[in-house]
C-alpha atoms as a PDB file:
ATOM      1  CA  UNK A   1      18.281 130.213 135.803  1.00  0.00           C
ATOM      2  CA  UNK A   2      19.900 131.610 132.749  1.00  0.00           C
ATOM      3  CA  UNK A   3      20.489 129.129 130.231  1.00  0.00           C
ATOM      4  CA  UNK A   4      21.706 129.429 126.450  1.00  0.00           C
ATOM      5  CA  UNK A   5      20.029 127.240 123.554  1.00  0.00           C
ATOM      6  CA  UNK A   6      21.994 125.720 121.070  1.00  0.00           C
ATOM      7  CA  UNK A   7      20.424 123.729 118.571  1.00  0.00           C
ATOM      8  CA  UNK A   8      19.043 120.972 121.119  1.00  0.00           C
ATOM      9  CA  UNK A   9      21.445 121.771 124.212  1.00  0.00           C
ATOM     10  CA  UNK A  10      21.011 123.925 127.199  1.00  0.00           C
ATOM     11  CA  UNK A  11      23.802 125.082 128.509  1.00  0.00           C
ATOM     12  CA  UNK A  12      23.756 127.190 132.047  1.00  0.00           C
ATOM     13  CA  UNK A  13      25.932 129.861 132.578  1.00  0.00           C
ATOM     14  CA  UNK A  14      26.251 132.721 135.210  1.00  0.00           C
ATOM     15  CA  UNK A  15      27.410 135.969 134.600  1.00  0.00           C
ATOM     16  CA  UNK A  16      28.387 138.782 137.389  1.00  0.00           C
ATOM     17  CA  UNK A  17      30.373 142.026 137.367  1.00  0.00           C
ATOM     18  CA  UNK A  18      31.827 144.097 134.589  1.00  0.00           C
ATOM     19  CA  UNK A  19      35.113 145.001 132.954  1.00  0.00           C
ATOM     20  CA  UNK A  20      37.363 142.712 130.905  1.00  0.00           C
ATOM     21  CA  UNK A  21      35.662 138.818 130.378  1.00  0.00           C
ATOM     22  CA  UNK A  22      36.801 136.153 131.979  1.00  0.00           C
ATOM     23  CA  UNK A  23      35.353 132.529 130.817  1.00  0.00           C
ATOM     24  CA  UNK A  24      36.105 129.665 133.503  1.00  0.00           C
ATOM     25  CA  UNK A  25      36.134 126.212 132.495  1.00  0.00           C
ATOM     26  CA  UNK A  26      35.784 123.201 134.803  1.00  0.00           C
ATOM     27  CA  UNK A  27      37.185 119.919 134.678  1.00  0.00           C
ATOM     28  CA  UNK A  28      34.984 116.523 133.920  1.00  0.00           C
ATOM     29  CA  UNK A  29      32.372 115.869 136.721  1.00  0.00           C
ATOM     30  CA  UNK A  30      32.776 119.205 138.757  1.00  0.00           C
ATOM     31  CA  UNK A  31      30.713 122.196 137.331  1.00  0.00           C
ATOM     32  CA  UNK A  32      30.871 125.777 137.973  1.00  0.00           C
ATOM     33  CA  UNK A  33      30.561 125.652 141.322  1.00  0.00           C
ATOM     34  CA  UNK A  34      34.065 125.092 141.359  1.00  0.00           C
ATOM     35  CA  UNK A  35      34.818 128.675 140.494  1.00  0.00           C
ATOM     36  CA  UNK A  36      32.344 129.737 143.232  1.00  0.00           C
ATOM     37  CA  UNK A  37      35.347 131.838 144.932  1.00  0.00           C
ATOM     38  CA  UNK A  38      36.647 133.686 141.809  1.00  0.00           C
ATOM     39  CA  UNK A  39      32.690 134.345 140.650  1.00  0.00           C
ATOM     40  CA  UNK A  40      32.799 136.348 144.520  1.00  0.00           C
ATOM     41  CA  UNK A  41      36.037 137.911 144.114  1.00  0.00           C
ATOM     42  CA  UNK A  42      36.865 138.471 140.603  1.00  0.00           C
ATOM     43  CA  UNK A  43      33.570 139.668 139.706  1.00  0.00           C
ATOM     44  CA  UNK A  44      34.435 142.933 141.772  1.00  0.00           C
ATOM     45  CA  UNK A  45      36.740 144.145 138.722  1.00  0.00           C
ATOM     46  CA  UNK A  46      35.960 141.743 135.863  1.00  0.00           C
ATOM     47  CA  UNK A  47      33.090 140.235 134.010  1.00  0.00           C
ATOM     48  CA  UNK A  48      33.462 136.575 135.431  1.00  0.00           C
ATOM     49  CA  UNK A  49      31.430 134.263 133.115  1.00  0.00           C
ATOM     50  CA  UNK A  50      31.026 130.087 134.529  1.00  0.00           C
ATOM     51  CA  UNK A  51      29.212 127.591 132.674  1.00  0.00           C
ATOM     52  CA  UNK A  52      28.264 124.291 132.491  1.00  0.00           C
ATOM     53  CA  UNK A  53      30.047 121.848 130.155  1.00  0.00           C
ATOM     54  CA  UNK A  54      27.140 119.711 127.954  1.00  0.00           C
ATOM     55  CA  UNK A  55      26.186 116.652 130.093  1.00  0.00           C
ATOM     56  CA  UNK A  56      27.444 118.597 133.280  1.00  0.00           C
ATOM     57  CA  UNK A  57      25.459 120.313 136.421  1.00  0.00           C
ATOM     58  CA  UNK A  58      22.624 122.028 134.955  1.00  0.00           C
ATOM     59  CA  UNK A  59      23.446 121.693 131.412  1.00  0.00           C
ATOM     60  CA  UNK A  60      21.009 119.308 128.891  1.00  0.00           C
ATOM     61  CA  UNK A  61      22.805 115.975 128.006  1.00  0.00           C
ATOM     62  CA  UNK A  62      24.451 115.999 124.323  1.00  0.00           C
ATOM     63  CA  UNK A  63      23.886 112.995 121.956  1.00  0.00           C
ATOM     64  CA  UNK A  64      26.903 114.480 119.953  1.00  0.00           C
ATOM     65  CA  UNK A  65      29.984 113.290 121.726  1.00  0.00           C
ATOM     66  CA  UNK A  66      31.962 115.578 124.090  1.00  0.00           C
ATOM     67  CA  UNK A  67      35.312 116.741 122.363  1.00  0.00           C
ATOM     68  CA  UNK A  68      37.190 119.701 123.056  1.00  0.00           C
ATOM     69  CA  UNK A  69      37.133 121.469 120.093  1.00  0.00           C
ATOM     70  CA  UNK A  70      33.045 120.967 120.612  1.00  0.00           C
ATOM     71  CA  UNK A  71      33.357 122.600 123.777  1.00  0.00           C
ATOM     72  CA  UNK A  72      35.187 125.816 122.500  1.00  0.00           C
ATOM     73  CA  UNK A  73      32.896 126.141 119.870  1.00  0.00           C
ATOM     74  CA  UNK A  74      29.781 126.370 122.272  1.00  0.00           C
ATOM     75  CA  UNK A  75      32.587 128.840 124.566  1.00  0.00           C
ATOM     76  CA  UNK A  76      32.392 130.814 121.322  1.00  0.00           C
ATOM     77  CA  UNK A  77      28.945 130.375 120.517  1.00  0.00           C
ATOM     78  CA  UNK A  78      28.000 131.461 124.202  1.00  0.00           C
ATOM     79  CA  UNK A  79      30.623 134.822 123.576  1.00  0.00           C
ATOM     80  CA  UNK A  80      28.135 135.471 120.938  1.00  0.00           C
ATOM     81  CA  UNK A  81      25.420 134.955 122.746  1.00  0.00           C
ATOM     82  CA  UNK A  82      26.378 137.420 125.420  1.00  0.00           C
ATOM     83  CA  UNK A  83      27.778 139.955 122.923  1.00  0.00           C
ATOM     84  CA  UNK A  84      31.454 139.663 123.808  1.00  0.00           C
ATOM     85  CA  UNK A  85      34.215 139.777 121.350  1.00  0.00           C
ATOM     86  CA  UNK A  86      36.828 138.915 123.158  1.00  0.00           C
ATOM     87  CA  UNK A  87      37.817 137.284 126.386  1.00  0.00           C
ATOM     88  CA  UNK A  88      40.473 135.604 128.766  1.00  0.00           C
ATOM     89  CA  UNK A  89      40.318 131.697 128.935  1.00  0.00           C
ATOM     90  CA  UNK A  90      41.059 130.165 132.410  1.00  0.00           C
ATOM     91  CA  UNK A  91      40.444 126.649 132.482  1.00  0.00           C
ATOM     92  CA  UNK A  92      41.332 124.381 135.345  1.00  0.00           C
ATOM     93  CA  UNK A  93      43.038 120.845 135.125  1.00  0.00           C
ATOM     94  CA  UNK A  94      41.661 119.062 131.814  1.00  0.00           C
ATOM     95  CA  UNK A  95      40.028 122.818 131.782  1.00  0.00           C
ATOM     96  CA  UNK A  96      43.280 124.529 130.877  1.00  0.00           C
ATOM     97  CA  UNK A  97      43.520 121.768 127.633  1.00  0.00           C
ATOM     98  CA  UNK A  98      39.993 123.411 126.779  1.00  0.00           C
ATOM     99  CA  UNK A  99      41.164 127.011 127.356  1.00  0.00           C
ATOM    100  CA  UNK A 100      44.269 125.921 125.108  1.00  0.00           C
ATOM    101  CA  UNK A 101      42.193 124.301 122.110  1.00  0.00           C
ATOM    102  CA  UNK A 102      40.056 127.581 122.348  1.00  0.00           C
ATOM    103  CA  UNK A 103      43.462 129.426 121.379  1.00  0.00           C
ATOM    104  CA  UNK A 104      44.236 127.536 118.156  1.00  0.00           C
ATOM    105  CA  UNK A 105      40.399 127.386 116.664  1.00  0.00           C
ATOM    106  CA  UNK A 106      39.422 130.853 117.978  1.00  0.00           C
ATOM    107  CA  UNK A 107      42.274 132.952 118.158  1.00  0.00           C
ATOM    108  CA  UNK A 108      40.194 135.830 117.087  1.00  0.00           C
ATOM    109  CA  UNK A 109      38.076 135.634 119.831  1.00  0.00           C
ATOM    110  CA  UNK A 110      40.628 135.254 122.772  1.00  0.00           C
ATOM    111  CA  UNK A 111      42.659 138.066 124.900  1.00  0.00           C
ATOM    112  CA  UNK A 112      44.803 135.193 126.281  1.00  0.00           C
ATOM    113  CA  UNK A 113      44.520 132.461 129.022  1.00  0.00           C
ATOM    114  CA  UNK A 114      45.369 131.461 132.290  1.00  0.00           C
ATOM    115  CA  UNK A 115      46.325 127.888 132.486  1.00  0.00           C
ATOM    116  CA  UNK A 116      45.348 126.043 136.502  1.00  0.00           C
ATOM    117  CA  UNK A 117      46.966 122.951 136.728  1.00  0.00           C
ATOM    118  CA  UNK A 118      46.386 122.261 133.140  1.00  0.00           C
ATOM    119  CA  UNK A 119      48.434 120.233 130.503  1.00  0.00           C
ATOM    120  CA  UNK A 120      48.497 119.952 126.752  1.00  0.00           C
ATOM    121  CA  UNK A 121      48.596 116.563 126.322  1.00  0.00           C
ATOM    122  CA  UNK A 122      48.501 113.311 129.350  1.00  0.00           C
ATOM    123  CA  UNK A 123      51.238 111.140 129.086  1.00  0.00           C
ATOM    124  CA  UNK A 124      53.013 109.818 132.502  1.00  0.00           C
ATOM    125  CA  UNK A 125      51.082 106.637 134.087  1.00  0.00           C
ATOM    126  CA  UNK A 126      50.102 108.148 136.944  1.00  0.00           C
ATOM    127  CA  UNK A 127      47.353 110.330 135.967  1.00  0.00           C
ATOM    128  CA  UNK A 128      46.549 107.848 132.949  1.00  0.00           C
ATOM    129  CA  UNK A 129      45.673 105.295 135.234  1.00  0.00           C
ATOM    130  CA  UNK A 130      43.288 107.914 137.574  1.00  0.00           C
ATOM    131  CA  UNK A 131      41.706 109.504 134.560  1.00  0.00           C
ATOM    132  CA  UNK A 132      40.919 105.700 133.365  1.00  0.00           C
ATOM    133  CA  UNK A 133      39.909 105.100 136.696  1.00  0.00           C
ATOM    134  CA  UNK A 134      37.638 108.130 137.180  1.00  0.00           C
ATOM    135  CA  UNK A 135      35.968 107.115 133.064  1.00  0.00           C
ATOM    136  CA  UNK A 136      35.349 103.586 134.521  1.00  0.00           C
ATOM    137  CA  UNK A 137      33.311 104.540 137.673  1.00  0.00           C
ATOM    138  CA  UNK A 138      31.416 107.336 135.229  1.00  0.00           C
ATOM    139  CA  UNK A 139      30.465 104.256 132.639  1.00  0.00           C
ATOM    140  CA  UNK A 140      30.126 101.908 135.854  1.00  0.00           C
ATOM    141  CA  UNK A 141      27.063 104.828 136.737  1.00  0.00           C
ATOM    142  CA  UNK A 142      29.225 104.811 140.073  1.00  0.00           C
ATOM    143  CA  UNK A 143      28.265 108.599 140.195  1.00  0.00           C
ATOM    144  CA  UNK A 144      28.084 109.390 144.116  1.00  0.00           C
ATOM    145  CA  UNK A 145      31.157 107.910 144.522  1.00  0.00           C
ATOM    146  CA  UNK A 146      32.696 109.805 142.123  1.00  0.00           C
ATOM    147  CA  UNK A 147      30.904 112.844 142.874  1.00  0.00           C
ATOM    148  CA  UNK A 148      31.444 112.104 146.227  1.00  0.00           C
ATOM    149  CA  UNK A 149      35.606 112.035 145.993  1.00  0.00           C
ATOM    150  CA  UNK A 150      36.228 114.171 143.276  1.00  0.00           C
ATOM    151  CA  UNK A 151      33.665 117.108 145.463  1.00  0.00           C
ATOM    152  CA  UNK A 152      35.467 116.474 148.728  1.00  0.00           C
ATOM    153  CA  UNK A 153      38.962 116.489 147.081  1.00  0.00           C
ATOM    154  CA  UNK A 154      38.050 120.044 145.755  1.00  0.00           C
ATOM    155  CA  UNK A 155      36.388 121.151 149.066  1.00  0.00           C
ATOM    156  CA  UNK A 156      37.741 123.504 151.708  1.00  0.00           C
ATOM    157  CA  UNK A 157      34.273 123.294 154.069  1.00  0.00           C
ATOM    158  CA  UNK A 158      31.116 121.589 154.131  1.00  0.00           C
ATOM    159  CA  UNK A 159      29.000 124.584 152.627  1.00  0.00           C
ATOM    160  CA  UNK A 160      31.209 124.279 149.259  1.00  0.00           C
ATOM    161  CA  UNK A 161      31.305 120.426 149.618  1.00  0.00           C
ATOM    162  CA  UNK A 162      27.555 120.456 149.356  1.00  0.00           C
ATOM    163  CA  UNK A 163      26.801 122.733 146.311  1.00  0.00           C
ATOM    164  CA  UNK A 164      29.669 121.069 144.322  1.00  0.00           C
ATOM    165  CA  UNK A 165      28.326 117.657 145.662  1.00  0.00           C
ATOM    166  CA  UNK A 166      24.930 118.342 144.361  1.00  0.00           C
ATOM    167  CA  UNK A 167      25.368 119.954 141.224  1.00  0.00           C
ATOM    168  CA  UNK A 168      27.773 116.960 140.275  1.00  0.00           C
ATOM    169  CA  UNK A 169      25.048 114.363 140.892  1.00  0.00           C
ATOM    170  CA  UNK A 170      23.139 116.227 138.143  1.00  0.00           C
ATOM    171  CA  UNK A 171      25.935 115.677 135.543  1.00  0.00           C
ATOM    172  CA  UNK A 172      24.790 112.501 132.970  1.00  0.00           C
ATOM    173  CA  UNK A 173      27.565 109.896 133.056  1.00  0.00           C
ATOM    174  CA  UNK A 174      27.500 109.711 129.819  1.00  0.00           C
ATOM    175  CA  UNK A 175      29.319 112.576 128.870  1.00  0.00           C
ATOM    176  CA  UNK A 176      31.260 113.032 132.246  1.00  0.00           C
ATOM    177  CA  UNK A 177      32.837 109.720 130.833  1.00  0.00           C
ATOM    178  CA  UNK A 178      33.012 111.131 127.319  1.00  0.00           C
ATOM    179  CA  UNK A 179      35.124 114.175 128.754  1.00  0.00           C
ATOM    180  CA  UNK A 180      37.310 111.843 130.597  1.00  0.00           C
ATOM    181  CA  UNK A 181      38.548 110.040 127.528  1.00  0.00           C
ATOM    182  CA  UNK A 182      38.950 112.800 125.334  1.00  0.00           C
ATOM    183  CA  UNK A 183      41.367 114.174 127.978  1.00  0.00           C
ATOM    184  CA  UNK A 184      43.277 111.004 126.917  1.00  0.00           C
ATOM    185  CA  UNK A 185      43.299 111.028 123.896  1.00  0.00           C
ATOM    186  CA  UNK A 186      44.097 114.696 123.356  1.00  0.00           C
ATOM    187  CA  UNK A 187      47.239 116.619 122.502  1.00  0.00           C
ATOM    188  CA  UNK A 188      48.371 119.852 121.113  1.00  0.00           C
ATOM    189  CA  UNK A 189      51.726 120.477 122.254  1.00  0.00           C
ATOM    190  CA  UNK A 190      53.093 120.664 118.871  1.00  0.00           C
ATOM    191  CA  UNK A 191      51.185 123.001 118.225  1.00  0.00           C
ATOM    192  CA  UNK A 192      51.899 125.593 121.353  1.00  0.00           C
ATOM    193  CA  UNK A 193      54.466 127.177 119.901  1.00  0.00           C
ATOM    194  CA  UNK A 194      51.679 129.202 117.328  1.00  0.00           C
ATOM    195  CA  UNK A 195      50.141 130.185 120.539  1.00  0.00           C
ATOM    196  CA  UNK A 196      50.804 134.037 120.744  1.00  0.00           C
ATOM    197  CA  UNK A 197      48.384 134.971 122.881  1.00  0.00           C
ATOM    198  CA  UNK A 198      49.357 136.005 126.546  1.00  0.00           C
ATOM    199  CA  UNK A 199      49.112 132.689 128.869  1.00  0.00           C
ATOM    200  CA  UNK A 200      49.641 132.695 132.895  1.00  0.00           C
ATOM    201  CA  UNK A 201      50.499 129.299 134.150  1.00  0.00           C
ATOM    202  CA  UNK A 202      49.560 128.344 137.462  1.00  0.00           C
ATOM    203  CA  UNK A 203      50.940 124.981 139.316  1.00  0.00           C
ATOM    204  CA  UNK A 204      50.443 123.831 143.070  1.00  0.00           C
ATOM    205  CA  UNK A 205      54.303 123.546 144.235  1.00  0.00           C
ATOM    206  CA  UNK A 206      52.823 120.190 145.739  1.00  0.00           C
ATOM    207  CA  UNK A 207      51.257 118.803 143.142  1.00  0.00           C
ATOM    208  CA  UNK A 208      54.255 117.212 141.709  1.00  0.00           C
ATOM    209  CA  UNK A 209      53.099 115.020 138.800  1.00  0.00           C
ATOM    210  CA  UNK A 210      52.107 118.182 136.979  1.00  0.00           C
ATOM    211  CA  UNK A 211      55.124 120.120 136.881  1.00  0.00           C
ATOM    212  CA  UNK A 212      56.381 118.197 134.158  1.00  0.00           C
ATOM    213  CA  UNK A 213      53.380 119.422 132.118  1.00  0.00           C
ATOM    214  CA  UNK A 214      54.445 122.852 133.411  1.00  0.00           C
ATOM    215  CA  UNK A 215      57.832 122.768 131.998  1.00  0.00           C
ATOM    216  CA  UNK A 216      56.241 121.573 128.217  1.00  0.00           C
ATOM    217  CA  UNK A 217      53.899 124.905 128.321  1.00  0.00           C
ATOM    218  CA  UNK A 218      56.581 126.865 129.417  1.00  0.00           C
ATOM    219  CA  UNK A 219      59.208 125.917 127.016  1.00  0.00           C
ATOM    220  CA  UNK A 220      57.356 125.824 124.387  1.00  0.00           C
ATOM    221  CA  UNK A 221      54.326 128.599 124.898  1.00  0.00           C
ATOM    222  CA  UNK A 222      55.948 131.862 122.818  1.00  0.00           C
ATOM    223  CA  UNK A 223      54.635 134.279 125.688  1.00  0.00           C
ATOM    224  CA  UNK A 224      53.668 132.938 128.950  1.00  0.00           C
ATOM    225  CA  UNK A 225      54.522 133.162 132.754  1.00  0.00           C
ATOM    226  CA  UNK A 226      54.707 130.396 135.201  1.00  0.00           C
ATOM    227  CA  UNK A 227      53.657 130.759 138.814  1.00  0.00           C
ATOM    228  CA  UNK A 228      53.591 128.417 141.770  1.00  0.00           C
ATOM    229  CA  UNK A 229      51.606 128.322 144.790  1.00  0.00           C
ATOM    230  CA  UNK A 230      52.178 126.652 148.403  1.00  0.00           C
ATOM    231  CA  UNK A 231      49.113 123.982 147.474  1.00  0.00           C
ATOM    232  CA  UNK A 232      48.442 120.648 145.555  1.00  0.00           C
ATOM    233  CA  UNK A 233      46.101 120.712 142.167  1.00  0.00           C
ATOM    234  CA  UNK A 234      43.079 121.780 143.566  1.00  0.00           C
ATOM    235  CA  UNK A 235      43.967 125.991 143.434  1.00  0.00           C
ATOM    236  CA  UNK A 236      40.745 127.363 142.531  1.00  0.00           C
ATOM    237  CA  UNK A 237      39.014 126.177 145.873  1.00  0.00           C
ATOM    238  CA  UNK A 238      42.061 125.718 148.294  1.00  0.00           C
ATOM    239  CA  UNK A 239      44.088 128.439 147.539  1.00  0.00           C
ATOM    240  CA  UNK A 240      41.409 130.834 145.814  1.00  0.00           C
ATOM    241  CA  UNK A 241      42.676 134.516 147.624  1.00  0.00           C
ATOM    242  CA  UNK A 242      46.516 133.525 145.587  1.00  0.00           C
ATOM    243  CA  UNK A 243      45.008 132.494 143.002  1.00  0.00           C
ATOM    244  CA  UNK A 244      42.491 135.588 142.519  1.00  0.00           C
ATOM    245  CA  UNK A 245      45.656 138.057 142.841  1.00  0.00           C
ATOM    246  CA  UNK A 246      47.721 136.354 140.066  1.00  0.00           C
ATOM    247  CA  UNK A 247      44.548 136.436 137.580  1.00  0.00           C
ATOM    248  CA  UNK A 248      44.353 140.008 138.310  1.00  0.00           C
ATOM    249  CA  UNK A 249      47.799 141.062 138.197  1.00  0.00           C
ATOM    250  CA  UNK A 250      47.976 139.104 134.961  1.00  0.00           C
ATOM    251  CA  UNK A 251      44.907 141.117 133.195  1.00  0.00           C
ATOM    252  CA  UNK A 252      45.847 144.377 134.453  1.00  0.00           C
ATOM    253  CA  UNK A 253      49.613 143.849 132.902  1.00  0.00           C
ATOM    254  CA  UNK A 254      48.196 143.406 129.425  1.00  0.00           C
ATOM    255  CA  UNK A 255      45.217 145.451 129.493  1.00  0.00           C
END
């Protein structure tokens, strides 16, 4: 199991293929099992690099809080590790706020990003009230259940189910709840527009609460592109063949 130390942290991460880098990054609870299908595909043509967030799958727990900028810095610190200098972001849902933070403290270090479902800031009731919901049930130590709905949600069969069922019971609720209230609390859409990097932004054409979050990144993003696919928010799983042909269409434009 390949695993990265950092000061008192383990952090897992995979790596397969070769070519341009590709760093995914997973939402609160879920793990990098989530990217199981664009590890299989992607990997073909492109280094495809998953790891687990601090506190998440097979990762150690952190005593130092979860906040995003803490998570790009051991995104960074792991590029170093592996000897990369640069590489594409693609985080999904609270992911793609991850992927975006990584843009404004590491610019250096990016080639651009490719934004699933993501959002630079959470501000409509809706998904306040599930993300509060979700950080309850993770403080509650309601884990299965979570694991449980959240794994199922992101599911397309029972094989997938099962590896991103099991490797989200081994997540500590401490900083699965951590992650969810950072999500609330953060916001850097004033700051988008000194985002120069490329970005591809991908929505579920069902997954209507988010396309307002779509229109902020795409007025306000200074080079992006906004795609949308026939599915809700959950692309990476349930739409993963679309998905997989936008990510590489996007690279091979601007490399």
């Amino acid at each position: 199991m390949p695993v990265m130390k950092k000061e008192r942290i383990s952090l897992y991460y995979t790596v397969k293929g070769e070519g341009v880098p590709i760093v995914f990054i997973h939402p609160p609870l879920l793990t990098s099992a989530n990217f199981k299908y664009q590890m299989d595909d992607l990997s073909k043509n492109y280094k495809v690099i998953c790891f687990d967030i601090r506190g998440h799958g097979q990762s150690s727990y952190s005593e130092q809080p979860l906040t995003y900028r803490l998570i790009a810095d051991d995104i960074r610190y792991l590029l170093d590790y592996l000897r990369i200098s640069k590489a594409y972001l693609c985080g999904y849902s609270t992911g793609g706020s991850i992927a975006l933070e990584f843009l404004l403290t590491n610019p250096d270090r990016a080639l651009g990003a490719i934004i699933i479902s993501g959002m630079s800031e959470v501000y409509d009731w809706y998904n306040e009230k599930r993300i509060i919901l979700a950080r309850l049930l993770a403080k509650a130590g309601a884990k299965r259940l979570l694991a449980l709905a959240i794994s199922w949600g992101n599911s397309d069969d029972k094989k997938i189910f099962k590896a991103m069922y099991q490797e989200a019971l081994n997540g500590d609720t401490r900083n699965i709840a951590q992650y969810y209230n950072y999500s609330l609390q953060y916001n850097c859409t004033n700051q988008l527009h000194t985002i120069n990097h490329p970005v591809l932004l991908i929505y579920g054409k069902k997954d209507k609460s988010f396309h307002k979050y779509a229109k902020i990144l795409n007025e306000k993003l200074p080079n992006n592109e906004l795609k949308f696919i026939y599915e809700k928010h959950q692309i990476p799983t349930k739409s993963a063949p679309n998905l997989n042909q936008l990510i590489s269409r996007f690279i091979q434009k601007h490399n």
